[in-house]
C-alpha atoms as a PDB file:
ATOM      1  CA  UNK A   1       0.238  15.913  -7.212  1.00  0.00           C
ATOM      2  CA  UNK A   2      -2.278  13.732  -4.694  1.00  0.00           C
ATOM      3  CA  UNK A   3      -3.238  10.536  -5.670  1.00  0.00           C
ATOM      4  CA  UNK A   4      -6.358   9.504  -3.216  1.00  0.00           C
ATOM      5  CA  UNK A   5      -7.608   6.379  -2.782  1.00  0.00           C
ATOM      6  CA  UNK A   6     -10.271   7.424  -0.065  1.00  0.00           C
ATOM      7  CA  UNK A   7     -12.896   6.657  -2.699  1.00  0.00           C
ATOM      8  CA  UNK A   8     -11.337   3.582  -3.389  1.00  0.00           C
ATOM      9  CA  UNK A   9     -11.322   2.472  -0.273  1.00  0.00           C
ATOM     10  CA  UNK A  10     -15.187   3.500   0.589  1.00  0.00           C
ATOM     11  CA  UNK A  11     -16.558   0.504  -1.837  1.00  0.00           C
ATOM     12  CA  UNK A  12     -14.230  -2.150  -0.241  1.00  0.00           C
ATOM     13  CA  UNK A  13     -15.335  -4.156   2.811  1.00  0.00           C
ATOM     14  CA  UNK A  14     -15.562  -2.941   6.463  1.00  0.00           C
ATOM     15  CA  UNK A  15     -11.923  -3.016   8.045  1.00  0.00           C
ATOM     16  CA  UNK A  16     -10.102  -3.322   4.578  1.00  0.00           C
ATOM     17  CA  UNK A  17      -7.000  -0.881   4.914  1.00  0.00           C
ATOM     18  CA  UNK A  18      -4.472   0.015   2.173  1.00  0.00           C
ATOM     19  CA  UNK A  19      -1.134  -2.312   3.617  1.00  0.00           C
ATOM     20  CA  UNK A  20       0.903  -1.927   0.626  1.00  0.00           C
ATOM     21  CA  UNK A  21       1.561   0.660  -1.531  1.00  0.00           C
ATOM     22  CA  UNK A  22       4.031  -0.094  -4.070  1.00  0.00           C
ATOM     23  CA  UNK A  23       5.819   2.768  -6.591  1.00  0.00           C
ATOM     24  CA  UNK A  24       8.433   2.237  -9.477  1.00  0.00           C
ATOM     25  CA  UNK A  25      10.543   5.415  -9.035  1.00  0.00           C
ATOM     26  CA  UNK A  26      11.911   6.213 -11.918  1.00  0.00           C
ATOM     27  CA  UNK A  27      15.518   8.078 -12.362  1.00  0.00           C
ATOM     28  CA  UNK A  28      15.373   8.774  -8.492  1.00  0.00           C
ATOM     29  CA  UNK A  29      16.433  12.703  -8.332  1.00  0.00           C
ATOM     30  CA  UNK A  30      17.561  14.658  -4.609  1.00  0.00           C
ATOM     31  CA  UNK A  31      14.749  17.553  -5.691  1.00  0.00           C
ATOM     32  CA  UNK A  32      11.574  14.656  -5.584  1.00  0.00           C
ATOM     33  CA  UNK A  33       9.856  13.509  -2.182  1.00  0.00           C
ATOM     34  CA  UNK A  34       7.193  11.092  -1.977  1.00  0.00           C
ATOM     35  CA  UNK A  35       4.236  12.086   1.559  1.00  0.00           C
ATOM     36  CA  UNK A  36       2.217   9.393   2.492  1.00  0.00           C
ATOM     37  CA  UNK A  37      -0.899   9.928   4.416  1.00  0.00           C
ATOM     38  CA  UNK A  38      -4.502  10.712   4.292  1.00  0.00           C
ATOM     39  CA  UNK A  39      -7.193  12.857   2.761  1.00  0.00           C
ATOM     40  CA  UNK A  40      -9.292  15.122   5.974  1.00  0.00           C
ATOM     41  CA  UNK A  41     -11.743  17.529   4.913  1.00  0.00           C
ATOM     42  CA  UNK A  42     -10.112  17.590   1.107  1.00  0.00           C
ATOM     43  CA  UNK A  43      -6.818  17.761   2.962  1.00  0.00           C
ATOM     44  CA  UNK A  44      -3.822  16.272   2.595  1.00  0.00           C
ATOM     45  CA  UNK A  45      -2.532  15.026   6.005  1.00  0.00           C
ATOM     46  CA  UNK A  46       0.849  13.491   6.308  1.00  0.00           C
ATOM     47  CA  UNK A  47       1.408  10.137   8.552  1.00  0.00           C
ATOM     48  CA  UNK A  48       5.351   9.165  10.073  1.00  0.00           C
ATOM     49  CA  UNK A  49       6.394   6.057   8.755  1.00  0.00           C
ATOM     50  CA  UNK A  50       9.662   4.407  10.094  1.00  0.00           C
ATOM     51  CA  UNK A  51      12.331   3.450   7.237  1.00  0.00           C
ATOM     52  CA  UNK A  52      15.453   1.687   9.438  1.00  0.00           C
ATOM     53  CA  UNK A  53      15.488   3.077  12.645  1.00  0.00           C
ATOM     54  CA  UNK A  54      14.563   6.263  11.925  1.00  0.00           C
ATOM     55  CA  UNK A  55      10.982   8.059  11.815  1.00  0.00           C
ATOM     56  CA  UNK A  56      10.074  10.310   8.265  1.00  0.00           C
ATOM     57  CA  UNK A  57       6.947  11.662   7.183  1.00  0.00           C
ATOM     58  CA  UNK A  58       8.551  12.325   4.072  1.00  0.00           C
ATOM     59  CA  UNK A  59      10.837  10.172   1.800  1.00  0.00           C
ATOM     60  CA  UNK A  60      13.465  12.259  -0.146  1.00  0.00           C
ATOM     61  CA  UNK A  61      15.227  11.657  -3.050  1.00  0.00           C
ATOM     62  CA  UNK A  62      18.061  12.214  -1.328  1.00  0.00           C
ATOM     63  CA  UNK A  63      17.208   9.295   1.260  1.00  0.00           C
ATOM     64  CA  UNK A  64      16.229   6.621  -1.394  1.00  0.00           C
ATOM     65  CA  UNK A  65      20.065   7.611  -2.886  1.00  0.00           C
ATOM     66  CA  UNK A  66      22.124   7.554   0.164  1.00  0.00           C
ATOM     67  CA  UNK A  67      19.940   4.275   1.348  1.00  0.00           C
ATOM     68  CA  UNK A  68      21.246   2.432  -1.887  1.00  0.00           C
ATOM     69  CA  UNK A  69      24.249   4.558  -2.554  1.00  0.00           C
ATOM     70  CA  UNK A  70      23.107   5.907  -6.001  1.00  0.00           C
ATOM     71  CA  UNK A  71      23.587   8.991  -7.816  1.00  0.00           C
ATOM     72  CA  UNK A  72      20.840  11.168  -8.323  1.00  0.00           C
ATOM     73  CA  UNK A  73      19.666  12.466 -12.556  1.00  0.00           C
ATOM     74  CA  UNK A  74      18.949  10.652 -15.572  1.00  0.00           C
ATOM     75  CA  UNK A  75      20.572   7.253 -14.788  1.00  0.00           C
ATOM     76  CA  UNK A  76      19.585   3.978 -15.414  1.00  0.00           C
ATOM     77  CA  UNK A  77      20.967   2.482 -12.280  1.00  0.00           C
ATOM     78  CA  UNK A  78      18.648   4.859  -9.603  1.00  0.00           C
ATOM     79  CA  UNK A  79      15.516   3.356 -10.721  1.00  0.00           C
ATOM     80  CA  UNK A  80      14.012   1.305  -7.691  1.00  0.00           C
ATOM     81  CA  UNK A  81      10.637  -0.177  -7.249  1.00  0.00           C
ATOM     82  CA  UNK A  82       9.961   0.914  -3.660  1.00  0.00           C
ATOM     83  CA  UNK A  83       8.117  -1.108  -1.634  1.00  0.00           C
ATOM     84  CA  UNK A  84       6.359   0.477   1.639  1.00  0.00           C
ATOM     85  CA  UNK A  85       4.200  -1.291   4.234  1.00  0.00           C
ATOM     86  CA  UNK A  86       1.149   0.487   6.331  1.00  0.00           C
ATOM     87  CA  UNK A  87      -0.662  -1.142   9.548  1.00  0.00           C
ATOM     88  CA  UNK A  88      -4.397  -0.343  10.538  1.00  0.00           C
ATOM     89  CA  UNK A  89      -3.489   2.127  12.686  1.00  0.00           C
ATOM     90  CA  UNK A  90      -1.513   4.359  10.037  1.00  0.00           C
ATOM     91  CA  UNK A  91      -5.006   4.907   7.563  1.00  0.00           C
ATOM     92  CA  UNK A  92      -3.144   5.271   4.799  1.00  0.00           C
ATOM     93  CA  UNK A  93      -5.656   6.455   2.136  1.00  0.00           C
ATOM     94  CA  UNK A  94      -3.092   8.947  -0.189  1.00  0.00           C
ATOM     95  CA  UNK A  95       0.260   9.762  -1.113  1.00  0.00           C
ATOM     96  CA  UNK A  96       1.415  13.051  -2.598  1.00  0.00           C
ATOM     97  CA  UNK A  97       4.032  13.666  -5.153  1.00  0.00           C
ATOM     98  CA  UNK A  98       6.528  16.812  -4.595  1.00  0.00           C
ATOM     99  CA  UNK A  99       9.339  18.560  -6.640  1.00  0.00           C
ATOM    100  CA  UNK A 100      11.348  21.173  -5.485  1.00  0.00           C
ATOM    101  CA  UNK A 101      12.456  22.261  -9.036  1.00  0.00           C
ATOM    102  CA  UNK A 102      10.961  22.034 -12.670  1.00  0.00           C
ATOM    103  CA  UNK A 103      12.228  19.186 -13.749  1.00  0.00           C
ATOM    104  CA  UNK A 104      10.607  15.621 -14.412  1.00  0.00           C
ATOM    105  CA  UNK A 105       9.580  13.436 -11.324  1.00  0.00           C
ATOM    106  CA  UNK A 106       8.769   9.606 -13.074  1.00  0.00           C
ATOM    107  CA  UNK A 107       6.983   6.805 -11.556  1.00  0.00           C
ATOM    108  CA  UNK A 108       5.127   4.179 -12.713  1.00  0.00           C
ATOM    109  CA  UNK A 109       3.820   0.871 -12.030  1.00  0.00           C
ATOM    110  CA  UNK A 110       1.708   2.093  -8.883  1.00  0.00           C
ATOM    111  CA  UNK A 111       0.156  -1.336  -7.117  1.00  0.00           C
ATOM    112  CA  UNK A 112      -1.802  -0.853  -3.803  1.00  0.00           C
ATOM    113  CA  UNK A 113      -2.536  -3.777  -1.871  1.00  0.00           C
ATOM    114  CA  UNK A 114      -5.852  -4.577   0.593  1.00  0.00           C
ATOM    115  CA  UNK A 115      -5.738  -5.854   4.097  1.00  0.00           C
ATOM    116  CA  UNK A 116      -8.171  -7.175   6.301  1.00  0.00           C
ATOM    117  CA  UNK A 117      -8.412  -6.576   9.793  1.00  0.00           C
ATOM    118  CA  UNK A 118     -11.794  -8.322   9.804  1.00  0.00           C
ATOM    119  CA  UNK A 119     -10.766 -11.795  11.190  1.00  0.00           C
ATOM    120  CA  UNK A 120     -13.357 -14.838  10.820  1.00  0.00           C
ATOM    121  CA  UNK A 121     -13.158 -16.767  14.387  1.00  0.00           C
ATOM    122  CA  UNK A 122     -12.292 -20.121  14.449  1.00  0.00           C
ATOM    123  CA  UNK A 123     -15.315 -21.965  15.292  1.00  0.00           C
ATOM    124  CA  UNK A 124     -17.418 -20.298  12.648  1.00  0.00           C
ATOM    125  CA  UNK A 125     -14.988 -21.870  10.390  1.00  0.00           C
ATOM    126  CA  UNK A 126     -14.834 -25.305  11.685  1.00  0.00           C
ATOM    127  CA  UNK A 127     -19.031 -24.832  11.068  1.00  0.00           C
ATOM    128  CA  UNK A 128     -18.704 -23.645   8.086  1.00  0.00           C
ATOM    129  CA  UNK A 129     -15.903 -26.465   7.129  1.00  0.00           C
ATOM    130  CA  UNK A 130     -18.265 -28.612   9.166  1.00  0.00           C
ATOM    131  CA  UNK A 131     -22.025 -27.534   6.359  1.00  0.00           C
ATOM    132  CA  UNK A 132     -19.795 -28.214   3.479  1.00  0.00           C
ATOM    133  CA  UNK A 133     -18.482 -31.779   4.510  1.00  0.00           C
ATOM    134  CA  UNK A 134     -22.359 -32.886   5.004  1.00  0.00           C
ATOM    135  CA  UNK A 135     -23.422 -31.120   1.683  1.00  0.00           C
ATOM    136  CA  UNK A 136     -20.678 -33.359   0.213  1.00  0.00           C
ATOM    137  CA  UNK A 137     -22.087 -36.105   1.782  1.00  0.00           C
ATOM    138  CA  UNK A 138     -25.558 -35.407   1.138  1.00  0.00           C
ATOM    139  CA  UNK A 139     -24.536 -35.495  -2.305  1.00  0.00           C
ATOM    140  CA  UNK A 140     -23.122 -38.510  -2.307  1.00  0.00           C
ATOM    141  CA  UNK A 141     -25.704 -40.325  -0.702  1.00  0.00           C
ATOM    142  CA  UNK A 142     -28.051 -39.049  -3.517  1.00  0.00           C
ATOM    143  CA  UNK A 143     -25.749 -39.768  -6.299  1.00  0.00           C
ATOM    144  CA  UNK A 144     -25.803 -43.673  -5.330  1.00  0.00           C
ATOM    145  CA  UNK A 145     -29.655 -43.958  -5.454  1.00  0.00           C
END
């Protein structure tokens, strides 16, 4: 299963990227694998992302396990909220959900977050700092006639 957030990202503002993508993974299992990457001509297109030192473009059961020495099946104890981080460069726009047997794969609690590389220079905030200090004071002045 794909979720896409290409549409989702098409009504936010120029140079807002997905940064965040957060995932409760439920009863973490060695036959589930989480792909990150991004939707190209109704493709799904995988990115690398590092985890440690070491580059994936796909983030096994089996990995989440060994990285916090659980056992895989229907245990309490291998349920993680997994946090991942994306730059700019990455465009992160999907993720796709895989299972390599017939059994259950359970998440929840999916939270994206926005980023902004759009950056607002400093001097056009000192002005705009600058228009709201005289509108105060403009104010003022007419409150005390």
């Amino acid at each position: 299963m794909v979720v896409d957030y290409t549409g989702f990202i098409a009504q936010q503002r120029p140079g807002d990227y997905i940064g965040y993508l957060g995932i409760y993974y439920g009863s973490i299992d060695t036959y589930n694998a989480l792909e990150f990457g991004n939707i190209v001509n109704n493709v799904f297109v995988p990115i690398n992302f590092q985890l440690g030192n070491n580059v994936f473009n796909i983030l096994t059961g089996t990995t989440i396990l060994d990285i916090f020495q659980l056992q895989s099946g229907n245990r309490d104890n291998s349920n993680r909220y997994v946090n991942i981080v994306f730059n700019q460069n990455e465009n992160f726009t999907a993720f796709r959900m895989t299972n390599t047997s017939s059994r259950a794969f359970e998440i929840d609690n999916i939270v994206v977050g926005l980023n902004s590389a759009v950056t607002v220079p400093a001097p056009a905030s000192i002005g705009i700092l600058g228009l709201g200090l005289v509108g105060l004071l403009l104010n003022r002045r007419r409150q005390k006639s």
